[in-house]
N, C-alpha and C. Protein backbone atom coordinates (compact mmCIF):
# COMPACT_ATOMS: atom_id res chain seq x y z
N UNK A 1 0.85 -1.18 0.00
CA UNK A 1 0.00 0.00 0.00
C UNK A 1 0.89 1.24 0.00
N UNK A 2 0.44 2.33 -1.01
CA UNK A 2 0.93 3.71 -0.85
C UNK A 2 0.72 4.17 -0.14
N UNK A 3 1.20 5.50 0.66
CA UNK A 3 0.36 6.48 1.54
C UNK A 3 1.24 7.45 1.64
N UNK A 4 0.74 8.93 1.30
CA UNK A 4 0.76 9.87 1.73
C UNK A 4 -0.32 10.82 2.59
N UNK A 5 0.15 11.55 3.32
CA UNK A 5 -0.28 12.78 4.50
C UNK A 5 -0.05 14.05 4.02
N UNK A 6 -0.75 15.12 3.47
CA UNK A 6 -0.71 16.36 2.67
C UNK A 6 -1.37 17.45 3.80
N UNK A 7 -1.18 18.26 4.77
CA UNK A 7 -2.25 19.07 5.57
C UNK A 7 -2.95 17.92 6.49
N UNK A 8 -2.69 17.39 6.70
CA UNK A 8 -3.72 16.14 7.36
C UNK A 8 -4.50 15.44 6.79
N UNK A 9 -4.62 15.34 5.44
CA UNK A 9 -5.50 14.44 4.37
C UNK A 9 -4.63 13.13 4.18
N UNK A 10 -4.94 12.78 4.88
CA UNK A 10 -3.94 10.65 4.21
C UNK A 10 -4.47 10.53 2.95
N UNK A 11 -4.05 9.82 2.13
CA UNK A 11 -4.07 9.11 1.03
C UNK A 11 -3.41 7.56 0.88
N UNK A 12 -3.90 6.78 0.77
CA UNK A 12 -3.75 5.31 0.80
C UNK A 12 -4.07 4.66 -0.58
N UNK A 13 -3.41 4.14 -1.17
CA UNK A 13 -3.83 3.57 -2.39
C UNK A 13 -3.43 2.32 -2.72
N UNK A 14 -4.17 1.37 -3.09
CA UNK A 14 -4.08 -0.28 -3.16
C UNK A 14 -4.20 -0.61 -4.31
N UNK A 15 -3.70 -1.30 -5.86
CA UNK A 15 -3.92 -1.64 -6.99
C UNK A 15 -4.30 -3.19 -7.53
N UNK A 16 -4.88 -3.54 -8.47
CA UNK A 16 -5.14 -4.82 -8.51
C UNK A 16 -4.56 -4.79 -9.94
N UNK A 17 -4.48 -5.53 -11.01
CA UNK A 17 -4.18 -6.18 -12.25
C UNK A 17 -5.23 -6.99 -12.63
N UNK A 18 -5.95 -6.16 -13.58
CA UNK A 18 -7.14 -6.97 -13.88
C UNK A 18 -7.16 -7.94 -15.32
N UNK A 19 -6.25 -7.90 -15.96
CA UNK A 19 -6.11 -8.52 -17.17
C UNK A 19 -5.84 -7.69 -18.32
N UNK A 20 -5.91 -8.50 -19.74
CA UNK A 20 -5.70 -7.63 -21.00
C UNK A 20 -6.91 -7.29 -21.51
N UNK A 21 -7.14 -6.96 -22.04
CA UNK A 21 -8.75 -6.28 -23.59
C UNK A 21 -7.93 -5.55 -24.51
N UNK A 22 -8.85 -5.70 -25.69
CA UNK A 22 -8.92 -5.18 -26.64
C UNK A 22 -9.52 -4.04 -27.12
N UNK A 23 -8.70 -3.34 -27.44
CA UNK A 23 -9.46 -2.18 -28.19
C UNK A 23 -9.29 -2.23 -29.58
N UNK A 24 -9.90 -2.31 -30.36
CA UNK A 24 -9.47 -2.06 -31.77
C UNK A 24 -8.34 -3.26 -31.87
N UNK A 25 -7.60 -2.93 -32.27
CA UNK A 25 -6.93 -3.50 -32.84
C UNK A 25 -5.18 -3.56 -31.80
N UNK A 26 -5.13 -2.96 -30.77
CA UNK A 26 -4.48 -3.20 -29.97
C UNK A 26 -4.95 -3.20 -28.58
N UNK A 27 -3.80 -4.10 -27.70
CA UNK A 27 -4.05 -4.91 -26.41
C UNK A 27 -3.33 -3.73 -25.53
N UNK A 28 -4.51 -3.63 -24.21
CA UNK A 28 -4.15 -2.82 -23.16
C UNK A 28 -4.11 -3.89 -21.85
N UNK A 29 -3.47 -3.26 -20.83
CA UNK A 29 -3.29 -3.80 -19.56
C UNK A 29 -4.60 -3.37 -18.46
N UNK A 30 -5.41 -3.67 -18.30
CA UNK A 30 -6.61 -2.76 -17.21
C UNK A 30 -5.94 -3.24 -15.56
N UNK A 31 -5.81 -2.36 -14.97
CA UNK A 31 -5.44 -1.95 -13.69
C UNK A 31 -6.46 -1.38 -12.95
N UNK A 32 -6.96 -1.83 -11.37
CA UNK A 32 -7.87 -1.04 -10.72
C UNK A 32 -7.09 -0.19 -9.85
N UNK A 33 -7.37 0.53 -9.32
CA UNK A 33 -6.48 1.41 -7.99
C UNK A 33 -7.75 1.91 -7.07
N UNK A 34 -7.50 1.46 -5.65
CA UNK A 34 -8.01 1.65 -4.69
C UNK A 34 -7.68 2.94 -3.99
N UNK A 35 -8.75 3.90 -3.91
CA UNK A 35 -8.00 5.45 -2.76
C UNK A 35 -9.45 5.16 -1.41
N UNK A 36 -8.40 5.59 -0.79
CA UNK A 36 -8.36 5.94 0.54
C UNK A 36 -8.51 7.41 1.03
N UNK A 37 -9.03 8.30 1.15
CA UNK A 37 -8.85 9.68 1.41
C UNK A 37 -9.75 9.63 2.84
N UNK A 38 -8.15 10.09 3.74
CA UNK A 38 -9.19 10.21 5.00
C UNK A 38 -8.69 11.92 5.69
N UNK A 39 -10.03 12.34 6.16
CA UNK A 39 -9.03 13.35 7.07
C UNK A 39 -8.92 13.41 8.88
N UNK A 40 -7.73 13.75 8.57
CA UNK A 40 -7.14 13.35 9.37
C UNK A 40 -7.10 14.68 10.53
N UNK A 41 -7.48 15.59 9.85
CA UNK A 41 -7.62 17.59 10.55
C UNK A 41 -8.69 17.57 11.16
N UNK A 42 -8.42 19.11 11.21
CA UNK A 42 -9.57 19.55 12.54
C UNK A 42 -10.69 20.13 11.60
N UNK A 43 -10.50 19.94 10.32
CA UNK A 43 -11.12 21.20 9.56
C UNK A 43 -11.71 20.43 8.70
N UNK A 44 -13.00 21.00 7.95
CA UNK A 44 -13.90 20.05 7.20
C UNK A 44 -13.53 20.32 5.63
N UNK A 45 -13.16 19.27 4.68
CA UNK A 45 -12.74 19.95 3.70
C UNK A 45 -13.54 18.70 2.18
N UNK A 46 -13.70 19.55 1.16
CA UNK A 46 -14.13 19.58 0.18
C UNK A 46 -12.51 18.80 -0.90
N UNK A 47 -13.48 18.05 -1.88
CA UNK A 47 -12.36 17.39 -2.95
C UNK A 47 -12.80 18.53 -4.13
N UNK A 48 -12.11 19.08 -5.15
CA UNK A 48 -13.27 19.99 -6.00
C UNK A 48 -12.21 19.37 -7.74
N UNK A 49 -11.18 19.05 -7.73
CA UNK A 49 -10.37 18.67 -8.65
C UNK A 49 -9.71 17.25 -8.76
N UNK A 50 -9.68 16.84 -9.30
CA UNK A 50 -8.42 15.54 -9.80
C UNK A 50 -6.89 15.86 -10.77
N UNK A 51 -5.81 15.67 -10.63
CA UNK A 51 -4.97 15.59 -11.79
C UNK A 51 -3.97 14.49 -11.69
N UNK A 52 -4.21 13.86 -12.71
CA UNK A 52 -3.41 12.47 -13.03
C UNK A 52 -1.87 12.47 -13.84
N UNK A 53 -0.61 11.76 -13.94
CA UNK A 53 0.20 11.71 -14.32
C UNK A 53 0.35 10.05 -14.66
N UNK A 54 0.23 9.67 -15.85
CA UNK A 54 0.17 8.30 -15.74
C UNK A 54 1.35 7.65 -16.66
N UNK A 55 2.73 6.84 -16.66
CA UNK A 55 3.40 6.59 -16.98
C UNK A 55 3.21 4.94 -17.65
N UNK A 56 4.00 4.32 -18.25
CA UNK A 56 3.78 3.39 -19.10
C UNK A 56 5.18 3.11 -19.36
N UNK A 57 5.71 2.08 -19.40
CA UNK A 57 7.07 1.17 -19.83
C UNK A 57 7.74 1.45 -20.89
N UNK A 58 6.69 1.91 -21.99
CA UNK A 58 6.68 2.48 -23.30
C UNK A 58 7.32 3.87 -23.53
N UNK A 59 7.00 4.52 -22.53
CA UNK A 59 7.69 5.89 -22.44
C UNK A 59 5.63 6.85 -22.85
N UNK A 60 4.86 5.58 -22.62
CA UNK A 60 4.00 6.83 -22.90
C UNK A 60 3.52 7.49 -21.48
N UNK A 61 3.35 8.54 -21.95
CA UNK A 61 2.37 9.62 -20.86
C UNK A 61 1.33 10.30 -20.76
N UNK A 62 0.53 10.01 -19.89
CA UNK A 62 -1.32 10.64 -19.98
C UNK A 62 -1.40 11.68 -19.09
N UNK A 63 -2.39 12.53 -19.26
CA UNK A 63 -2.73 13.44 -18.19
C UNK A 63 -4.13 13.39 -18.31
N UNK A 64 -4.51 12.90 -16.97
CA UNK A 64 -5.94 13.09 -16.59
C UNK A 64 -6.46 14.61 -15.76
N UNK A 65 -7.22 15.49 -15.94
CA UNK A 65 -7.95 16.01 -14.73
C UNK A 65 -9.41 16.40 -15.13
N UNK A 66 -9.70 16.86 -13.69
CA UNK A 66 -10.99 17.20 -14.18
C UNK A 66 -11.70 17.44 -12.59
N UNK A 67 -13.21 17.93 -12.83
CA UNK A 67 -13.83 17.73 -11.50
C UNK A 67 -13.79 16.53 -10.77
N UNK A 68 -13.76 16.37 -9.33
CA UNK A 68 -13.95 15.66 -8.50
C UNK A 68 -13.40 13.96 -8.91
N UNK A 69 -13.80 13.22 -8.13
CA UNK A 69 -13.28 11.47 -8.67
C UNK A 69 -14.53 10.70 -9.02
N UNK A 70 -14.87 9.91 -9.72
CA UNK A 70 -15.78 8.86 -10.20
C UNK A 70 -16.84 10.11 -9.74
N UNK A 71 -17.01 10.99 -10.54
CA UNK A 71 -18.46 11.86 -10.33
C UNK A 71 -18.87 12.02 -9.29
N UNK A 72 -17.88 12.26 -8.56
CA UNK A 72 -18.33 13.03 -7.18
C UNK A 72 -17.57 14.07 -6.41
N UNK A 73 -17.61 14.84 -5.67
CA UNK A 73 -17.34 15.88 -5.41
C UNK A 73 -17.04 15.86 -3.68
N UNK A 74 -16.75 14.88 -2.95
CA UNK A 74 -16.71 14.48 -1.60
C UNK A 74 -16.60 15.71 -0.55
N UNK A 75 -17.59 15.92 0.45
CA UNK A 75 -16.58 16.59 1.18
C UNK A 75 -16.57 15.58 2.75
N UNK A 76 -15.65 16.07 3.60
CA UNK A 76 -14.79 15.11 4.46
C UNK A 76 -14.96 16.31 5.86
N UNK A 77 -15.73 15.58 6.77
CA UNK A 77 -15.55 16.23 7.94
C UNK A 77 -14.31 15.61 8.56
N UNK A 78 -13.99 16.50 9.99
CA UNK A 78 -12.83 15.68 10.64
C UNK A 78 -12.94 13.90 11.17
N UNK A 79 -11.76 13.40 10.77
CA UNK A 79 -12.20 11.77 10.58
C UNK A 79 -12.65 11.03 9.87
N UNK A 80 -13.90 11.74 8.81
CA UNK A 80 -14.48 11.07 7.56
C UNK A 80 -13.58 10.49 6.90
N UNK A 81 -13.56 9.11 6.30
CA UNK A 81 -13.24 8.58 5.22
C UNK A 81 -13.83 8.17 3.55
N UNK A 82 -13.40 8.44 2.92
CA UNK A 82 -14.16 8.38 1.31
C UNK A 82 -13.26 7.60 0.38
N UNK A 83 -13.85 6.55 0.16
CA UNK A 83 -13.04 5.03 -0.49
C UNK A 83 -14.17 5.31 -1.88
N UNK A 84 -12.87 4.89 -2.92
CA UNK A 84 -13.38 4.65 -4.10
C UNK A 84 -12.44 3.97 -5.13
N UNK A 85 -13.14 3.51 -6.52
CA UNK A 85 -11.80 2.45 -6.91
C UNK A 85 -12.37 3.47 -8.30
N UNK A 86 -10.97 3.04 -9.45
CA UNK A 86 -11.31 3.58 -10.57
C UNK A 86 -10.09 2.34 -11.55
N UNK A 87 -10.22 2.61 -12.40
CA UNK A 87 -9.32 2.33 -13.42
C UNK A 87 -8.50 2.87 -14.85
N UNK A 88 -7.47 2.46 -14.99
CA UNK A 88 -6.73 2.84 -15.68
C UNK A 88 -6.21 1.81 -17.06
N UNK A 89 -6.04 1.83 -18.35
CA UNK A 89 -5.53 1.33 -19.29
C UNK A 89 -3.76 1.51 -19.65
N UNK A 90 -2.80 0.42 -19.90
CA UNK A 90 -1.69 0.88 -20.30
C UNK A 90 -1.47 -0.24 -21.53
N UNK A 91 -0.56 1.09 -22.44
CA UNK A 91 -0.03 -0.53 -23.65
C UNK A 91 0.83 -1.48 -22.87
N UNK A 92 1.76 -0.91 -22.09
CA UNK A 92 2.62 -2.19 -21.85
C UNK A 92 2.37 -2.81 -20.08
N UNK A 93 3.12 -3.34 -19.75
CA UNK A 93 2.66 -4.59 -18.40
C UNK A 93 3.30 -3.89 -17.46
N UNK A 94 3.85 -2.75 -17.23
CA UNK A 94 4.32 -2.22 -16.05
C UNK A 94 4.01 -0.47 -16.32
N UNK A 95 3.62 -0.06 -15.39
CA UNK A 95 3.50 1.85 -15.66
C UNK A 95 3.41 2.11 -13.47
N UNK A 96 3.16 3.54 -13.53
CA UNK A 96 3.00 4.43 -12.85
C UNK A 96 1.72 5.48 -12.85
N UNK A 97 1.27 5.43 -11.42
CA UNK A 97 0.44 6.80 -11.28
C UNK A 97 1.10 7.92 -10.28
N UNK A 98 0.51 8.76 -10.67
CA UNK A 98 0.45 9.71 -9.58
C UNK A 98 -0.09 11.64 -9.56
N UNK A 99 -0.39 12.01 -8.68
CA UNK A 99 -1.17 13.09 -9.10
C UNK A 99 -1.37 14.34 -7.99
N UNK A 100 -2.70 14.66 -8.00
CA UNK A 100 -2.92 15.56 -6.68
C UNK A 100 -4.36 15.53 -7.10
N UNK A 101 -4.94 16.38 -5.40
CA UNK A 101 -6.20 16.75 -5.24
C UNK A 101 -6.11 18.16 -5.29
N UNK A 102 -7.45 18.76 -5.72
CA UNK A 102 -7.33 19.80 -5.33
C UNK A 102 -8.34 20.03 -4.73
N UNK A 103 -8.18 20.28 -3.07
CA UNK A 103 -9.60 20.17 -2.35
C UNK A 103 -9.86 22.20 -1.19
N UNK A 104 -10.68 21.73 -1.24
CA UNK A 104 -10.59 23.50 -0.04
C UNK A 104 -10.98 22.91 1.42
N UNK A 105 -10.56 24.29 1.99
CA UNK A 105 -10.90 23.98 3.47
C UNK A 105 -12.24 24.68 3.28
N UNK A 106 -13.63 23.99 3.53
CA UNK A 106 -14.95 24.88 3.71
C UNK A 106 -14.90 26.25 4.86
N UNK A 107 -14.26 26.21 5.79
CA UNK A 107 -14.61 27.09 6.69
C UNK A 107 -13.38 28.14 6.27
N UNK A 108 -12.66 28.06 5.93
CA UNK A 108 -11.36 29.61 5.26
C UNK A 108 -11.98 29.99 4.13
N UNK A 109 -12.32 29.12 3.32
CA UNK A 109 -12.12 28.50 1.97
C UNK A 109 -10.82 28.56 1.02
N UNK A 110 -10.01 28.32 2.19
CA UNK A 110 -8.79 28.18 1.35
C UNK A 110 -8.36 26.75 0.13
N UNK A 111 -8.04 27.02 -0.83
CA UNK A 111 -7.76 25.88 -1.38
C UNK A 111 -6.15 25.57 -1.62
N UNK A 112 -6.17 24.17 -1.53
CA UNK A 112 -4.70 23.65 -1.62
C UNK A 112 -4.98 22.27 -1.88
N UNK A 113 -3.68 21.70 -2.48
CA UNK A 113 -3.21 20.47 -3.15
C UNK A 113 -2.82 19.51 -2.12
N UNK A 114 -3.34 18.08 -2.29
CA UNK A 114 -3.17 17.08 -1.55
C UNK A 114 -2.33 16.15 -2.70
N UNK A 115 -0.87 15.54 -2.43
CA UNK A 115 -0.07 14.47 -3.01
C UNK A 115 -0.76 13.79 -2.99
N UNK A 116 -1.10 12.93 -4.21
CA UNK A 116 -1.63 11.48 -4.87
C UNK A 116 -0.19 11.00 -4.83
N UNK A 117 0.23 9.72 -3.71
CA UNK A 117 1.78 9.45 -3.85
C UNK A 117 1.95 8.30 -5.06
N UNK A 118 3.57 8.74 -6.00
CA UNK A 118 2.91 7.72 -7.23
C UNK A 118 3.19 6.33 -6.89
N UNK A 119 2.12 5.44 -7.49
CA UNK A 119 2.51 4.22 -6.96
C UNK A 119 2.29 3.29 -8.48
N UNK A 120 3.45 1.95 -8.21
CA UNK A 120 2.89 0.96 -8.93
C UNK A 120 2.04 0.49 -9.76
N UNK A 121 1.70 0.42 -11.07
CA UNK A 121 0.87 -0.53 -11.55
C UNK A 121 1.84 -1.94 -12.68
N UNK A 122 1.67 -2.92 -12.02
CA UNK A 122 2.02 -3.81 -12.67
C UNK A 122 1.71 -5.59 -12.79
N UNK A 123 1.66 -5.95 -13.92
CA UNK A 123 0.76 -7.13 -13.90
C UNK A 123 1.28 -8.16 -12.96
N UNK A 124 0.16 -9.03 -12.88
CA UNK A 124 0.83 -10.40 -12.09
C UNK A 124 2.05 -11.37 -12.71
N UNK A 125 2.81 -11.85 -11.74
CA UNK A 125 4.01 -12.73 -12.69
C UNK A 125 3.07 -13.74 -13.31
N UNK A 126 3.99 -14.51 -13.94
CA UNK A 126 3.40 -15.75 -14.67
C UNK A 126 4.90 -16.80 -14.20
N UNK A 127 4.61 -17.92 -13.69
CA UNK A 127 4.85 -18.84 -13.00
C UNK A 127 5.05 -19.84 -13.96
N UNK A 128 6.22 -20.51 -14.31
CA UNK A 128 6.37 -21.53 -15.15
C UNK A 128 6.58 -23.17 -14.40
């Protein structure tokens, strides 16, 4: 398991290897990734952004962002936890994530960036 602590926001992230598919005419790797976002402060805070950095064996590179995660927009009192899984595609059998949040504090409304720490994606061995 990954984990980073940003302002008091943990981040925990767990990955699975879900197999190959097809698209067209070429084969991708599907990967799940498990987050964890807990807070850990005194202060109640809002998720309002995503941004992704996604690496590949290949040398390729993606950038994801956008509002909130899997269509939602979380916000996190002190202690709340908010678990969600998503997935990712790569051409080749080993890559990297990693990223940030961009969440506010509701009561300042200050906003600031929480480390997505990068972690791992890579398939299962094969056992001869």
């Amino acid at each position: 398991m990954f984990q980073q602590v940003t302002k008091g926001i943990k981040i925990s992230v767990k990955t699975s290897f879900r197999g190959s598919v097809y698209r067209g005419h070429r084969q991708y790797y599907a990967f799940s990734y498990y987050i964890s976002i807990e807070n850990k402060s005194k202060d109640t805070v809002k998720l309002l952004e995503r941004f992704w950095v996604i690496f590949d064996a290949l040398n390729n590179t993606e950038y994801v962002e956008g509002e909130g995660v899997v269509g939602e927009t979380p916000t996190l009192k002190p202690n709340d936890i908010y678990n969600y899984r998503s997935n990712c595609f790569l051409l080749s059998t080993i890559g990297a994530m990693g990223g940030n949040y961009k969440m506010i504090n509701i009561e300042t409304l200050e906003e600031f960036l929480v480390i997505i720490p990068t972690f791992q994606l890579t398939t299962t061995a094969i056992l001869n």
